[in-house]
Protein backbone atom coordinates (compact mmCIF):
# COMPACT_ATOMS: atom_id res chain seq x y z
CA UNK A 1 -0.23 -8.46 2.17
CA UNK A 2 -0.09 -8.97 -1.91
CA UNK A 3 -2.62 -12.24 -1.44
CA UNK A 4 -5.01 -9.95 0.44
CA UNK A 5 -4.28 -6.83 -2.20
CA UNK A 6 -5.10 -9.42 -4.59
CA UNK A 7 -8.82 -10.00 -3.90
CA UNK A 8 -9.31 -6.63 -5.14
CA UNK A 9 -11.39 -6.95 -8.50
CA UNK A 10 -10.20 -5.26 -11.09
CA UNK A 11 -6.87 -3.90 -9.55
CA UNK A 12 -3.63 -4.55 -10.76
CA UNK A 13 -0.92 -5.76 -7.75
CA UNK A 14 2.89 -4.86 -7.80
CA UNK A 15 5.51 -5.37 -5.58
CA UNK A 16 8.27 -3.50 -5.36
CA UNK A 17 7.91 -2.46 -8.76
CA UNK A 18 5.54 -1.25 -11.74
CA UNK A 19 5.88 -2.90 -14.93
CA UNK A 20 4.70 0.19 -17.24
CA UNK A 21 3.75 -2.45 -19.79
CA UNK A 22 1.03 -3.58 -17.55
CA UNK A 23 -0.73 -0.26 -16.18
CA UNK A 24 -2.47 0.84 -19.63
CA UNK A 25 -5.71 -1.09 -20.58
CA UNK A 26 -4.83 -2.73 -24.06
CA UNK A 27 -4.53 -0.36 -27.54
CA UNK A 28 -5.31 2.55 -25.00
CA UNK A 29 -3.94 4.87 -22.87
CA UNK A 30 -6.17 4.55 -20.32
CA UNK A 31 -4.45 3.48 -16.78
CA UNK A 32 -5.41 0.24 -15.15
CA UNK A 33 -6.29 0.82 -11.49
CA UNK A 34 -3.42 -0.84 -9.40
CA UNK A 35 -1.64 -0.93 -6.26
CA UNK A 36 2.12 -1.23 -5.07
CA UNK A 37 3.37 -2.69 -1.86
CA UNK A 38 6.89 -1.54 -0.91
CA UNK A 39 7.93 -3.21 2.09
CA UNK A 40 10.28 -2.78 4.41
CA UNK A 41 12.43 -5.23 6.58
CA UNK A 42 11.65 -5.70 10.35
CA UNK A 43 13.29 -3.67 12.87
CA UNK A 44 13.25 -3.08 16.81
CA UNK A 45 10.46 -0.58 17.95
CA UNK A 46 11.59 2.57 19.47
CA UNK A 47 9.79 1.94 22.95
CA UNK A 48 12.12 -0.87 24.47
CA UNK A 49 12.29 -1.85 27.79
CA UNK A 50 15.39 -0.73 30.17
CA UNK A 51 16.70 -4.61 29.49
CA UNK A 52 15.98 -4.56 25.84
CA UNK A 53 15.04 -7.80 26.10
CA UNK A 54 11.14 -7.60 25.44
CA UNK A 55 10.66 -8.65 21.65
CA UNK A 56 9.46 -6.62 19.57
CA UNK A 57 9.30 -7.05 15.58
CA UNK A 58 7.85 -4.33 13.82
CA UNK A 59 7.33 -3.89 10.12
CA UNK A 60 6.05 -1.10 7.90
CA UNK A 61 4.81 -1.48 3.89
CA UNK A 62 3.72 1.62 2.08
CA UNK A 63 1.09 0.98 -0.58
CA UNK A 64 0.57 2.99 -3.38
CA UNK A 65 -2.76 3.02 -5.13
CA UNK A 66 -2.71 4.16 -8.62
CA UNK A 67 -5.25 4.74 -11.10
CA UNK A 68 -6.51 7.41 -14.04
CA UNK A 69 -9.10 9.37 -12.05
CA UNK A 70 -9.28 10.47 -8.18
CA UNK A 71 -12.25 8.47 -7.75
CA UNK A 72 -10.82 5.26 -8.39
CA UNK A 73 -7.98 6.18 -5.96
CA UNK A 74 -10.34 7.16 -3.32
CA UNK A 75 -12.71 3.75 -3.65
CA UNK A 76 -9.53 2.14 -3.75
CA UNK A 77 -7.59 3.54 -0.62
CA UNK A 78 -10.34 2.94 1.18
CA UNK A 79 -10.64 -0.86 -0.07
CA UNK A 80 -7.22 -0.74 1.53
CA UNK A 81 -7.20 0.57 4.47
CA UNK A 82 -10.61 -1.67 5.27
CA UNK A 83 -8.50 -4.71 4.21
CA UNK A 84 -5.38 -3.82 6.81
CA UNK A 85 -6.41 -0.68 9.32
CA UNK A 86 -6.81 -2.27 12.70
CA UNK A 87 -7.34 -5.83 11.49
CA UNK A 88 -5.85 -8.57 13.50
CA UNK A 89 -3.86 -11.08 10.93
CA UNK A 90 -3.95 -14.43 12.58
CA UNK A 91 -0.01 -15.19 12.56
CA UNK A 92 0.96 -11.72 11.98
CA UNK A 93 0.00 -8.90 14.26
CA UNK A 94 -1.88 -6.49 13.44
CA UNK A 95 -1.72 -3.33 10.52
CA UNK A 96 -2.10 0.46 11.22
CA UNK A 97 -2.06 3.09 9.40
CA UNK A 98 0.08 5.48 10.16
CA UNK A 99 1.40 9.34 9.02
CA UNK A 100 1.73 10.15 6.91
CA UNK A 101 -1.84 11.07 5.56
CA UNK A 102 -1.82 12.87 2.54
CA UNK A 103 -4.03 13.94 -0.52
CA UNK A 104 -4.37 12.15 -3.58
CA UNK A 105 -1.66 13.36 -5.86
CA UNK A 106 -1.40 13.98 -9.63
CA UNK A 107 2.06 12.08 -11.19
CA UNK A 108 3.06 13.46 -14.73
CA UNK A 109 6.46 12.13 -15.29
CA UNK A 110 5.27 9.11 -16.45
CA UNK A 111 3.18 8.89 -19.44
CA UNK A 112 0.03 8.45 -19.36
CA UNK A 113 -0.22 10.58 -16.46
CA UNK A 114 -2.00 9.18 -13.09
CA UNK A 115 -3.74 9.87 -9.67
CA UNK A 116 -1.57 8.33 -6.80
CA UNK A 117 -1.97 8.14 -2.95
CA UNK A 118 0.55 6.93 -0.65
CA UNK A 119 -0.67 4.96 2.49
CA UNK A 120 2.04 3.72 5.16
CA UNK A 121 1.21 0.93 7.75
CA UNK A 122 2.72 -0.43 10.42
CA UNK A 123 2.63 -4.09 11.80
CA UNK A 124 2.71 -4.23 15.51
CA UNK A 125 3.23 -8.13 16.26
């Protein structure tokens, strides 16, 4: 996923993590447009056969696009889900996103404040 993210011009990648030093443009308080994967190990699927013995390997990532103004988000979540909604990863499986869907959101508890929007997939292999 983060090689993929990472072909995004002009967007800032994280995983797991922000580093707060790196999300302002320099001598400015403007916020560099990024995203954050936060995967999640694999786990069994809920629909199992009676055996259990079919194999299933399914993984979810949320991503979390960030950025100063709702626009960016938007042009960016949609970069996104482009780059992973219903696209077969040779190797992989492929993504889907999944609920939740919600609107962009407005975070002040970190300074500068920023637009956010949480997107979940999930890898069906």
């Amino acid at each position: 996923m983060k090689q993929r993210l990472e072909t995004l011009n002009g967007v800032v990648v994280f995983e797991g993590h922000v580093d707060e030093k790196r999300v302002t443009f320099p001598n400015s308080d403007r916020v560099v447009p990024y995203v954050v994967i936060w995967p999640m190990p694999s786990y069994e699927g809920e629909e199992q056969g009676l055996a259990y013995c079919e194999p299933h390997d399914r993984r979810e990532a949320t991503i979390t696009v960030a950025a100063g103004n709702i626009e960016s988000v938007l042009n960016i979540a949609q970069a996104v889900s482009d780059m992973f909604h219903r696209v077969i990863i040779p190797g992989e499986g492929e993504w889907v996103r999944t609920e939740p869907f919600l609107p962009v959101q407005w975070d002040e508890t970190v300074k500068p404040g920023r637009h956010y929007l949480p997107m979940s997939f999930k890898l069906y292999s």
